[in-house]
Protein backbone atom coordinates (compact mmCIF):
# COMPACT_ATOMS: atom_id res chain seq x y z
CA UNK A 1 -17.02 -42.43 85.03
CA UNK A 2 -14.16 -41.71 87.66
CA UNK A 3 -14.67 -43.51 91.18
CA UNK A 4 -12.40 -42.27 93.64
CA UNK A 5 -12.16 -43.44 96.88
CA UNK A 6 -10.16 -42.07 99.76
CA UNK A 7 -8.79 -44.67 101.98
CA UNK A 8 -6.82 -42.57 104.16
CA UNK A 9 -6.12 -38.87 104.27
CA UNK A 10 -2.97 -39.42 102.38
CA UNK A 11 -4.00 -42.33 100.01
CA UNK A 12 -6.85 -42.23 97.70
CA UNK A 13 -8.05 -44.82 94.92
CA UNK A 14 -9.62 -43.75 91.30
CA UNK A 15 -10.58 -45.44 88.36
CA UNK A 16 -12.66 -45.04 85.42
CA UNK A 17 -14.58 -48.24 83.57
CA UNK A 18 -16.01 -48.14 80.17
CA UNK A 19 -17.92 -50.25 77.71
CA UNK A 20 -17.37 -49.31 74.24
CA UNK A 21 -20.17 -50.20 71.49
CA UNK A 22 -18.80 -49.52 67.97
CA UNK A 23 -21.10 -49.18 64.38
CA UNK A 24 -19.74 -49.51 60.81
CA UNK A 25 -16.89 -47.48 60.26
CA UNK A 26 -17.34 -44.65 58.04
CA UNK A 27 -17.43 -45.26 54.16
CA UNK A 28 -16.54 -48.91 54.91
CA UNK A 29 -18.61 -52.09 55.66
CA UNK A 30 -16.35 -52.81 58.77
CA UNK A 31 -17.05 -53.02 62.24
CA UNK A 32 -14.90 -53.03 64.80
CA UNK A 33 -15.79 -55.56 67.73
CA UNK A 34 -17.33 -53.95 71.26
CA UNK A 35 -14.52 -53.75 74.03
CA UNK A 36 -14.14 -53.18 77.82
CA UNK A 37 -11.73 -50.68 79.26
CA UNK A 38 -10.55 -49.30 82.44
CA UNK A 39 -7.79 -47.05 83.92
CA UNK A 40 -7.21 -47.49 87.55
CA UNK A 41 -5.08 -45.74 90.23
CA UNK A 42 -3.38 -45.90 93.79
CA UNK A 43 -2.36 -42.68 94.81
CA UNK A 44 -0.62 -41.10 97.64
CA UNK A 45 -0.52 -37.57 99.05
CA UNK A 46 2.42 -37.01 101.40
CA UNK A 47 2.31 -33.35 101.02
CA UNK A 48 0.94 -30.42 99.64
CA UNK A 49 -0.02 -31.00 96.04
CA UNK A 50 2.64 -33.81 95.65
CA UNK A 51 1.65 -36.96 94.50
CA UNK A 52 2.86 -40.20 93.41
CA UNK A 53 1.27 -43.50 92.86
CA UNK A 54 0.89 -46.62 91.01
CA UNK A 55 -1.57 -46.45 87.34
CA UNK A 56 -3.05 -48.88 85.24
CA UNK A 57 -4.70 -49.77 82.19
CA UNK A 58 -6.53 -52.59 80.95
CA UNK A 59 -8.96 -53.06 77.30
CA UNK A 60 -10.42 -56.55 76.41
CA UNK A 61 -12.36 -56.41 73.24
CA UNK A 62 -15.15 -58.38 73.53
CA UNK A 63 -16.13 -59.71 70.31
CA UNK A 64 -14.83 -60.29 66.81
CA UNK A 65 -14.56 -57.76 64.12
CA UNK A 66 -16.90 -58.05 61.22
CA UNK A 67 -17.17 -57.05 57.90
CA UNK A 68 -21.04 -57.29 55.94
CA UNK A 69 -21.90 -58.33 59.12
CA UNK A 70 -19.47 -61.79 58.81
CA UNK A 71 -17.11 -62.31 61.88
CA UNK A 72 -15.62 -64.70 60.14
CA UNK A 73 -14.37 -62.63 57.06
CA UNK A 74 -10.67 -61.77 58.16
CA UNK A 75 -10.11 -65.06 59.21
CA UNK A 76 -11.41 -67.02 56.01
CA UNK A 77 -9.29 -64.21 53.83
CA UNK A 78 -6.07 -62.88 55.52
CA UNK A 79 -5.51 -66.32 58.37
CA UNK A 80 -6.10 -64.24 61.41
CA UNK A 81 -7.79 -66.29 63.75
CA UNK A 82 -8.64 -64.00 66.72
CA UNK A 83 -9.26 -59.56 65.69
CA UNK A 84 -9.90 -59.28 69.87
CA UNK A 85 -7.41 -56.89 71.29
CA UNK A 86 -6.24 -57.38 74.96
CA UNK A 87 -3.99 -54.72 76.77
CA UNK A 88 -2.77 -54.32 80.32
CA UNK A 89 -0.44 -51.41 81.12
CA UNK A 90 0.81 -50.77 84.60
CA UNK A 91 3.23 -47.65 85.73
CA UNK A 92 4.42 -45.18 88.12
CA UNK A 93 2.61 -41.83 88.57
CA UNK A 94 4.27 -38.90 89.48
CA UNK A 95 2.61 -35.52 90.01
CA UNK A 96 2.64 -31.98 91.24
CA UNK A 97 -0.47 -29.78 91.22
CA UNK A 98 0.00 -26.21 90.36
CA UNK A 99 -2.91 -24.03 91.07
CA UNK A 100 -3.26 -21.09 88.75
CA UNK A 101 -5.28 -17.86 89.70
CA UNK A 102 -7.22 -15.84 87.31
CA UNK A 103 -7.85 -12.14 88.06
């Protein structure tokens, strides 16, 4: 779901959340853990169509992978204590809007 929030004319604020349930993988017993993610902006408008901004991203996986149902299977055979991702990503944004017209 995208939010966006206009705090000015010129500056706006978007982001979209999501909560990510996952089910065996196909032809395989594992199952990759649930995980969070969002991507968020700060955006301002100067102009026109011209915008530029600040973006980021951020996924937390919430619980262990499994395999036959044991979260405990790819740390008792391959010594990895912790399958939970965890990723933040922040950037610049940069855009133009082009508006195309169909006839």
């Amino acid at each position: 779901m995208i939010r966006l929030a206009f705090l000015s004319p010129h500056l706006s604020f978007g982001s979209r959340n999501q909560i990510n349930y996952n089910f065996n993988q196909l032809n395989s017993k594992i199952k990759p853990g649930a995980y969070y993610n969002g991507n968020y902006s700060i955006e301002y408008n100067p102009v026109g169509t011209f915008n530029f901004g600040i973006v980021g991203y951020y996924l937390k996986q919430i619980n262990q992978d499994s395999k036959n149902g044991n979260y405990r299977y790819f740390r008792d055979n391959y010594d990895i204590v912790d399958t939970r991702e965890q990723v933040l990503g922040l950037g610049k944004a940069l855009a133009l809007l082009l508006v195309v017209a169909f006839l």
